[in-house]
C-alpha atoms as a PDB file:
ATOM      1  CA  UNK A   1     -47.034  -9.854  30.366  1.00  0.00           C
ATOM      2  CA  UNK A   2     -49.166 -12.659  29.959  1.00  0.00           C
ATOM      3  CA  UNK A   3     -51.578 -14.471  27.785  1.00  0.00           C
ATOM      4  CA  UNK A   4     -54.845 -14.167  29.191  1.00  0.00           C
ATOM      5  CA  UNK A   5     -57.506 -17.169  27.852  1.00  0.00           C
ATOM      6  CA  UNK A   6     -60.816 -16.808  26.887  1.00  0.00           C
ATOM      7  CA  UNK A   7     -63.483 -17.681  29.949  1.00  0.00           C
ATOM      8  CA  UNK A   8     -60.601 -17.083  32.458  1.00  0.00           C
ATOM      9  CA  UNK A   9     -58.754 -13.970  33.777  1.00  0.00           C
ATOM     10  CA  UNK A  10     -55.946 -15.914  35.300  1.00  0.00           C
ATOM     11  CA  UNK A  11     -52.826 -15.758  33.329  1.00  0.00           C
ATOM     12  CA  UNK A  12     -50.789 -19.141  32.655  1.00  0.00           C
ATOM     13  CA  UNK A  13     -47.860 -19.763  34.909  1.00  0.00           C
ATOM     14  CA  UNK A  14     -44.538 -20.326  33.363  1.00  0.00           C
ATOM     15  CA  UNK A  15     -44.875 -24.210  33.892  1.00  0.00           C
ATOM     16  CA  UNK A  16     -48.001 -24.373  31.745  1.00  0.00           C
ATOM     17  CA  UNK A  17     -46.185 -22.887  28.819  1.00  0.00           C
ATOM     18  CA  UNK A  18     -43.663 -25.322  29.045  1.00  0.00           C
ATOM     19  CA  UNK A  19     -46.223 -28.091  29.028  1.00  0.00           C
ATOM     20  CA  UNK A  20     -47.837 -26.218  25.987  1.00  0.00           C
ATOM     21  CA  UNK A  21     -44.460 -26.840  24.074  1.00  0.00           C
ATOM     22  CA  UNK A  22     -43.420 -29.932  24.932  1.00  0.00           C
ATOM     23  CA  UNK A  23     -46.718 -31.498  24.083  1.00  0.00           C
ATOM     24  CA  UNK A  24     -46.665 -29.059  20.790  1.00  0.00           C
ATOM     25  CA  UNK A  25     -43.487 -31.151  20.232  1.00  0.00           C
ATOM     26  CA  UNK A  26     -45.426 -35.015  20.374  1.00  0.00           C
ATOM     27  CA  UNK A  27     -48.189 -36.027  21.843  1.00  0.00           C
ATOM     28  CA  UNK A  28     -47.456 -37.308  25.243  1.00  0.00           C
ATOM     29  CA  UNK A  29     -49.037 -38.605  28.748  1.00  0.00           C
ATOM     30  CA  UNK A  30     -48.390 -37.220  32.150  1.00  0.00           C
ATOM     31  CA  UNK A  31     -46.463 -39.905  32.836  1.00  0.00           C
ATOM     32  CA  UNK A  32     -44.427 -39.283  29.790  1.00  0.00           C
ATOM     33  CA  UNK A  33     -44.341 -35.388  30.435  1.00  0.00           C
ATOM     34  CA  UNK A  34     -43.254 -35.703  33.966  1.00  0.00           C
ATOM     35  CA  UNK A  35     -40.580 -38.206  32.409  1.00  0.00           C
ATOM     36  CA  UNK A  36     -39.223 -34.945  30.517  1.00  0.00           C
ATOM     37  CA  UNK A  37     -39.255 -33.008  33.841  1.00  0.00           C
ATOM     38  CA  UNK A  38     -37.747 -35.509  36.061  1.00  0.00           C
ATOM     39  CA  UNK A  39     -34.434 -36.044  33.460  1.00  0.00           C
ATOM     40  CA  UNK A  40     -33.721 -32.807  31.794  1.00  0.00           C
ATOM     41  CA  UNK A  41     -33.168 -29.669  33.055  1.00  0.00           C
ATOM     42  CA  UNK A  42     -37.085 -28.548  32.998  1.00  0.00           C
ATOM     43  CA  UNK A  43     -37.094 -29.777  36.288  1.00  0.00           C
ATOM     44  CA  UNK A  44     -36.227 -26.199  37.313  1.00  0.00           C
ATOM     45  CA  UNK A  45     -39.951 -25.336  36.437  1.00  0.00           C
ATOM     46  CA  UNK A  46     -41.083 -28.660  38.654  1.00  0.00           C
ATOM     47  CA  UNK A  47     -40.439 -32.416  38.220  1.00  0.00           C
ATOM     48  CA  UNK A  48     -43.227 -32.688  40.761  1.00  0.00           C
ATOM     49  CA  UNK A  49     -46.226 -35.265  39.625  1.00  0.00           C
ATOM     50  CA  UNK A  50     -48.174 -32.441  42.333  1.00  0.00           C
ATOM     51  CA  UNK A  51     -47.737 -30.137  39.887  1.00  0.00           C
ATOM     52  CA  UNK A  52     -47.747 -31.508  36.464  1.00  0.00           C
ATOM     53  CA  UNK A  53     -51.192 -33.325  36.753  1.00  0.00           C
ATOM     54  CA  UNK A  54     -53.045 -30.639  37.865  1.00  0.00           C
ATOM     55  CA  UNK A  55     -51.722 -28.089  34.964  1.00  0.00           C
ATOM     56  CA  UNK A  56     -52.587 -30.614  32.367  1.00  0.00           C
ATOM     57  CA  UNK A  57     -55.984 -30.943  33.582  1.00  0.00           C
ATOM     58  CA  UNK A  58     -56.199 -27.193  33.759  1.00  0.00           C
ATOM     59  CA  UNK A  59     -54.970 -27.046  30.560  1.00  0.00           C
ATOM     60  CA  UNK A  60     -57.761 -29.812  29.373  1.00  0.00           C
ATOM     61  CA  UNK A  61     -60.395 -27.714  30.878  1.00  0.00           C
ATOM     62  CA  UNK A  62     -59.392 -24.585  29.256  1.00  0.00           C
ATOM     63  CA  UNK A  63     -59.389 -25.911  25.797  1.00  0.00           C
ATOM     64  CA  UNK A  64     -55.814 -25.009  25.565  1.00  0.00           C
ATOM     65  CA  UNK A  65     -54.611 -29.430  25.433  1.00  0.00           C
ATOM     66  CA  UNK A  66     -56.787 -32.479  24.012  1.00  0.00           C
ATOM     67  CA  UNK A  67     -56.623 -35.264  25.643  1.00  0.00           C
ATOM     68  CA  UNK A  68     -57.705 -38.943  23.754  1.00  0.00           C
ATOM     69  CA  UNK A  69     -57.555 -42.397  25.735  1.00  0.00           C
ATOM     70  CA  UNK A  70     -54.419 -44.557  24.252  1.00  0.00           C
ATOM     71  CA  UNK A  71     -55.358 -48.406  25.362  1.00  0.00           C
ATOM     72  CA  UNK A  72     -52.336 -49.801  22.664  1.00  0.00           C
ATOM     73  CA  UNK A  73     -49.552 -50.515  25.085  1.00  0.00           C
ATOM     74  CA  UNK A  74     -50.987 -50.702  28.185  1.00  0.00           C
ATOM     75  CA  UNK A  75     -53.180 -52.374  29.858  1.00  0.00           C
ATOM     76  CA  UNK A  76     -54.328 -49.246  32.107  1.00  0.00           C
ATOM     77  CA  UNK A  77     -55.610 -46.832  29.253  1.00  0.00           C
ATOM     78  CA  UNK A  78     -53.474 -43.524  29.392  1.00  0.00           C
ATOM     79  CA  UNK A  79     -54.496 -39.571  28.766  1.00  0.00           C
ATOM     80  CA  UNK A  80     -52.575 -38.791  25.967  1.00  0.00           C
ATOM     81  CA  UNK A  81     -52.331 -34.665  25.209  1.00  0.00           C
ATOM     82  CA  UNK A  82     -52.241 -32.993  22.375  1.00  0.00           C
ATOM     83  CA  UNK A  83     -52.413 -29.005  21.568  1.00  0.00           C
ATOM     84  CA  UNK A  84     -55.687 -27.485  20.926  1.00  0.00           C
ATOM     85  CA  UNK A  85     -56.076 -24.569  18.596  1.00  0.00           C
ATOM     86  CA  UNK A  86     -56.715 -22.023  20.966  1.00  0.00           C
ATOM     87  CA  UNK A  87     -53.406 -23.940  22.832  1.00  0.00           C
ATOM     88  CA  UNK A  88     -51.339 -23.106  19.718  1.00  0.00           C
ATOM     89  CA  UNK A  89     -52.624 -19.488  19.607  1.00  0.00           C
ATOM     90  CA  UNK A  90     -51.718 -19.504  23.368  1.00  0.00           C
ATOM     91  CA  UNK A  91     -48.039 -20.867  22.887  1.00  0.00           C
ATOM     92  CA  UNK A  92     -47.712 -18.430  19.828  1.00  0.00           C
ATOM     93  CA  UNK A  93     -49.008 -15.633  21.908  1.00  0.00           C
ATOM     94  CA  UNK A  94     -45.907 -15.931  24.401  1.00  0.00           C
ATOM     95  CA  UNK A  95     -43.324 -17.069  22.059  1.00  0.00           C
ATOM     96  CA  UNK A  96     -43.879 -13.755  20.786  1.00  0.00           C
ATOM     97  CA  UNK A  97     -43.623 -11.991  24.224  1.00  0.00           C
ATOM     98  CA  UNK A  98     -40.974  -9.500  24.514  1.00  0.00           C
ATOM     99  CA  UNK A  99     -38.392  -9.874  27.386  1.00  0.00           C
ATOM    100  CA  UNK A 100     -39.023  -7.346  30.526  1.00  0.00           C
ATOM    101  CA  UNK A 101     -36.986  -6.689  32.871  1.00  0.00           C
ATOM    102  CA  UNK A 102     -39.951  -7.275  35.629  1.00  0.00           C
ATOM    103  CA  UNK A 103     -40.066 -11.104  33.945  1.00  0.00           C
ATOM    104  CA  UNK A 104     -35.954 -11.050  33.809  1.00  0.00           C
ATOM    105  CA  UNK A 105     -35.181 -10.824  37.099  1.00  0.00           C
ATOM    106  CA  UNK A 106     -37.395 -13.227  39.222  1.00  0.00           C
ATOM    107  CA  UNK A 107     -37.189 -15.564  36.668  1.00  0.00           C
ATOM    108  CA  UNK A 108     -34.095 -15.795  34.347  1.00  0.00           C
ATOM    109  CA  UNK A 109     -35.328 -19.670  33.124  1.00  0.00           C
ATOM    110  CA  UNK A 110     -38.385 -17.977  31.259  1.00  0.00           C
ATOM    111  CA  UNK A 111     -36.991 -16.430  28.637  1.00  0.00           C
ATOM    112  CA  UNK A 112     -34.531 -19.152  27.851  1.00  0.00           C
ATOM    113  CA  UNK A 113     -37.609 -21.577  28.018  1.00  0.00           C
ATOM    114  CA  UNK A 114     -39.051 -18.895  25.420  1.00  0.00           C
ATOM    115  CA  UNK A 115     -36.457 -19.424  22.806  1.00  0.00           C
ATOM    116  CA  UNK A 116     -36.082 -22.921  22.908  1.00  0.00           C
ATOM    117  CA  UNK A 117     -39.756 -23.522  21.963  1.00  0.00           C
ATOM    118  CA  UNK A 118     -39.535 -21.257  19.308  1.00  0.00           C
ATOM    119  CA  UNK A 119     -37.870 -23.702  16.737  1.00  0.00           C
ATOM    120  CA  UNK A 120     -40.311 -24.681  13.730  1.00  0.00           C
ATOM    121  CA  UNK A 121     -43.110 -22.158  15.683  1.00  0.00           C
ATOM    122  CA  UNK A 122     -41.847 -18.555  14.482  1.00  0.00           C
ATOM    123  CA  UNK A 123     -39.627 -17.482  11.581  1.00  0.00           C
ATOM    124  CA  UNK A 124     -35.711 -17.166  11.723  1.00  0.00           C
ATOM    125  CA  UNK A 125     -36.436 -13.165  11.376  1.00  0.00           C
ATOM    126  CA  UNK A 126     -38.716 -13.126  14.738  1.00  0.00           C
ATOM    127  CA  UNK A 127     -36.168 -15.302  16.410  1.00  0.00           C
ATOM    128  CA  UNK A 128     -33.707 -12.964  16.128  1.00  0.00           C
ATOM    129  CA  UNK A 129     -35.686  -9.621  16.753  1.00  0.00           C
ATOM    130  CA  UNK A 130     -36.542 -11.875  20.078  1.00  0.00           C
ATOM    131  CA  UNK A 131     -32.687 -12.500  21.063  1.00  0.00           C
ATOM    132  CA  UNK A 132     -32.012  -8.773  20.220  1.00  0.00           C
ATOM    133  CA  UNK A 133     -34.505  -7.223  22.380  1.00  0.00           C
ATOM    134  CA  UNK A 134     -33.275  -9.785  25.079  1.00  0.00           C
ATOM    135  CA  UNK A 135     -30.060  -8.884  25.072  1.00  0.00           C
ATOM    136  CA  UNK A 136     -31.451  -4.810  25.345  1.00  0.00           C
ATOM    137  CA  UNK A 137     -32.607  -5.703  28.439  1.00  0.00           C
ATOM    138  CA  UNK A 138     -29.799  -7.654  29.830  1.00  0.00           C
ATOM    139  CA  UNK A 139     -27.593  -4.831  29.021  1.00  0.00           C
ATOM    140  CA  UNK A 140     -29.678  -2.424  30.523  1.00  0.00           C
ATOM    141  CA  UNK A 141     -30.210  -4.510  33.565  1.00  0.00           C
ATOM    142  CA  UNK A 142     -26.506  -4.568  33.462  1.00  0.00           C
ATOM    143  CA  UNK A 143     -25.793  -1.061  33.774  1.00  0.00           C
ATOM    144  CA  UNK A 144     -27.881  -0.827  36.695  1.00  0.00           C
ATOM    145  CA  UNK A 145     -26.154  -3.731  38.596  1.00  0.00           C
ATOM    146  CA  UNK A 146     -22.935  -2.089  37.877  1.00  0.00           C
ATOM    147  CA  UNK A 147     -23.824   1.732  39.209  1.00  0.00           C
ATOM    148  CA  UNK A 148     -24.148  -0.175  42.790  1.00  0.00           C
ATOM    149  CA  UNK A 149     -20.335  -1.251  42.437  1.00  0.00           C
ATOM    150  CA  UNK A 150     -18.773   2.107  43.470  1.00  0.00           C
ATOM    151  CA  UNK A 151     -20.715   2.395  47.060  1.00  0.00           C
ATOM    152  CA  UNK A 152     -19.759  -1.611  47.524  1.00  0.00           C
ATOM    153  CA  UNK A 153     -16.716  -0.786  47.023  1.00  0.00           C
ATOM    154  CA  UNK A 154     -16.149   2.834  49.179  1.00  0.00           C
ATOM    155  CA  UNK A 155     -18.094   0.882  51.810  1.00  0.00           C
ATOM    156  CA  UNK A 156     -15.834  -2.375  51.827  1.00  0.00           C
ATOM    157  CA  UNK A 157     -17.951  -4.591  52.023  1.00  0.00           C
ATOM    158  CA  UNK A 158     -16.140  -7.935  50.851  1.00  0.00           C
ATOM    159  CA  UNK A 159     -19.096 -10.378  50.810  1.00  0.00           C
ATOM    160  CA  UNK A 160     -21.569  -7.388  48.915  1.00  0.00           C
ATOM    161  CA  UNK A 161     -18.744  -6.866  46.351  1.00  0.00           C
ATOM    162  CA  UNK A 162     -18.160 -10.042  45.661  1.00  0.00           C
ATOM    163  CA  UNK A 163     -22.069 -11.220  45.414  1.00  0.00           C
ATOM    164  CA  UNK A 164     -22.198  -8.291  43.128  1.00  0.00           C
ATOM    165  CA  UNK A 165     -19.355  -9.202  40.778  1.00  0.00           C
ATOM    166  CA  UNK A 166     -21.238 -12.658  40.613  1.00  0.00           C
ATOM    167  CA  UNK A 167     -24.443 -11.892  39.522  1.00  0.00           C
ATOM    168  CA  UNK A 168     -22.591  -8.830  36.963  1.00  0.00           C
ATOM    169  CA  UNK A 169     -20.486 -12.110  35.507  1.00  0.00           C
ATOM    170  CA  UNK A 170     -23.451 -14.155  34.964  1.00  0.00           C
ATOM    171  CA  UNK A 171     -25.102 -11.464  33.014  1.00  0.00           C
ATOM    172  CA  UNK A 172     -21.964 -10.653  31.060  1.00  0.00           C
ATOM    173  CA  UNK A 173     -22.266 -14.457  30.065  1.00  0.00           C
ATOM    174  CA  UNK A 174     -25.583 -14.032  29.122  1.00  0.00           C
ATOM    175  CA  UNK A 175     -24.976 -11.294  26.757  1.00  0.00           C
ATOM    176  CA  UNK A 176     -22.197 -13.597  25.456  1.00  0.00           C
ATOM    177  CA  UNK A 177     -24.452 -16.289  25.062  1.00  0.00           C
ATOM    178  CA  UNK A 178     -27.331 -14.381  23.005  1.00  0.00           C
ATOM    179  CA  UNK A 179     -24.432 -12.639  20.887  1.00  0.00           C
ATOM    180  CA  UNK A 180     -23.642 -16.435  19.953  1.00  0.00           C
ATOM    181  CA  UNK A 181     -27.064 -17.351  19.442  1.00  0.00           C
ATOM    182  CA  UNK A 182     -27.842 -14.482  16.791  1.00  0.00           C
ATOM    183  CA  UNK A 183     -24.626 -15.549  14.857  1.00  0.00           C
ATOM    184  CA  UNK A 184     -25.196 -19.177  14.748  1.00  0.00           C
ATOM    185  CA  UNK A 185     -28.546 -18.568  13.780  1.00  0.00           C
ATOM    186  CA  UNK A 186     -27.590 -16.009  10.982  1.00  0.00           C
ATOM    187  CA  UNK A 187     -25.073 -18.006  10.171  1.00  0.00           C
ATOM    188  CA  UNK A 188     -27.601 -20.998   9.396  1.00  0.00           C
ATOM    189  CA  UNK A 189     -29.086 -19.469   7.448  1.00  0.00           C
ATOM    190  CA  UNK A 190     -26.317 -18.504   5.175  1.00  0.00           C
ATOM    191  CA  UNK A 191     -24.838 -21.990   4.729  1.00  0.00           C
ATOM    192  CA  UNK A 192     -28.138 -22.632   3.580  1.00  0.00           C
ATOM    193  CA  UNK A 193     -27.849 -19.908   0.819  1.00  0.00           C
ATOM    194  CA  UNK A 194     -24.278 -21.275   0.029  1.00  0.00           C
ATOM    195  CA  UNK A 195     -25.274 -24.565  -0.653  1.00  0.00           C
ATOM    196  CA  UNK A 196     -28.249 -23.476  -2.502  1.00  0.00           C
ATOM    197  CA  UNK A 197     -25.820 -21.313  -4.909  1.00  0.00           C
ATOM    198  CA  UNK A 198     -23.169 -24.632  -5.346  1.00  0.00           C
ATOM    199  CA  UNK A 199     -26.247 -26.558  -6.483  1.00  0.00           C
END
């Protein structure tokens, strides 16, 4: 499920990926990386300084992020990342990573972090295979949640049902959400087409 790097058997965590993208993005510093975390809502992967550092200095040691000395603005010179090449093979490798089920459930942030790096990374075409096979397994997942509803119900169990019916309504939204996403995206592109034809 994950991209393994050369010298290493130990797959990245979800957190390094998302450092892998946002300094794909712009160069940046920790400081400026945990910035990122601390105000946006990629503080559900960690906002935590205890965290970040270390995973950028993994990251350095694994050839995956460069790092150059920035003495410009400061008066303290700062470790400013950049992507490697093997980094960009890495952050390609799981941007292309289909959605499982097994990766789904424990940790419904991943694939959403997936997509949103994708931008300017893979083609419109890919993109969309991605959001298709997503929603597969969303719908699948979906099926399952909703064979339990009968014995909830039979056994009235109030609390179960309605825990059930929660987690059933946020998938629903999700598939909702991913049915949007393919049309605005095919829909980009079309304007795009349009526009070209007015010219």
């Amino acid at each position: 499920l994950r991209c393994r790097e050369p010298m290493t058997d130990k797959p990245l965590t979800t957190l390094e990926y998302a450092l892998l993208g946002l300094v794909d993005m712009t160069p940046m510093s920790g400081y400026d990386v945990h910035k990122v975390f601390a105000t946006t809502p990629l503080a559900h992967f960690s906002s935590s300084p205890g965290a970040i550092y270390p995973a950028l200095r993994r990251l350095e040691r694994r050839g995956l992020l460069k790092a150059a000395l920035d003495t410009t603005t400061e008066t303290r010179p700062r470790r400013v990342y950049s992507l490697a090449k093997a980094g960009e093979a890495a952050l390609d490798g799981w941007l292309r990573e289909t959605v499982t089920r097994e990766e789904m459930v424990p940790d419904a942030g991943a694939p959403i972090l997936r997509f949103s790096l994708m931008q300017g990374r893979l083609s419109r075409r890919e993109v969309i295979a991605y959001l298709e096979g997503y929603r597969r397994v969303v719908e699948s997942y979906l099926e399952e949640l909703r064979g339990y509803l009968p014995d909830v119900r039979r056994g009235d169990r109030l609390h179960a049902r309605l825990a059930l019916e929660r987690g059933i309504g946020g998938y629903e939204s999700d598939v909702h959400w991913i049915e949007h996403a393919i049309t605005e995206i095919k829909g980009k592109r079309r304007g795009v087409r349009k526009r070209r034809a007015q010219r």
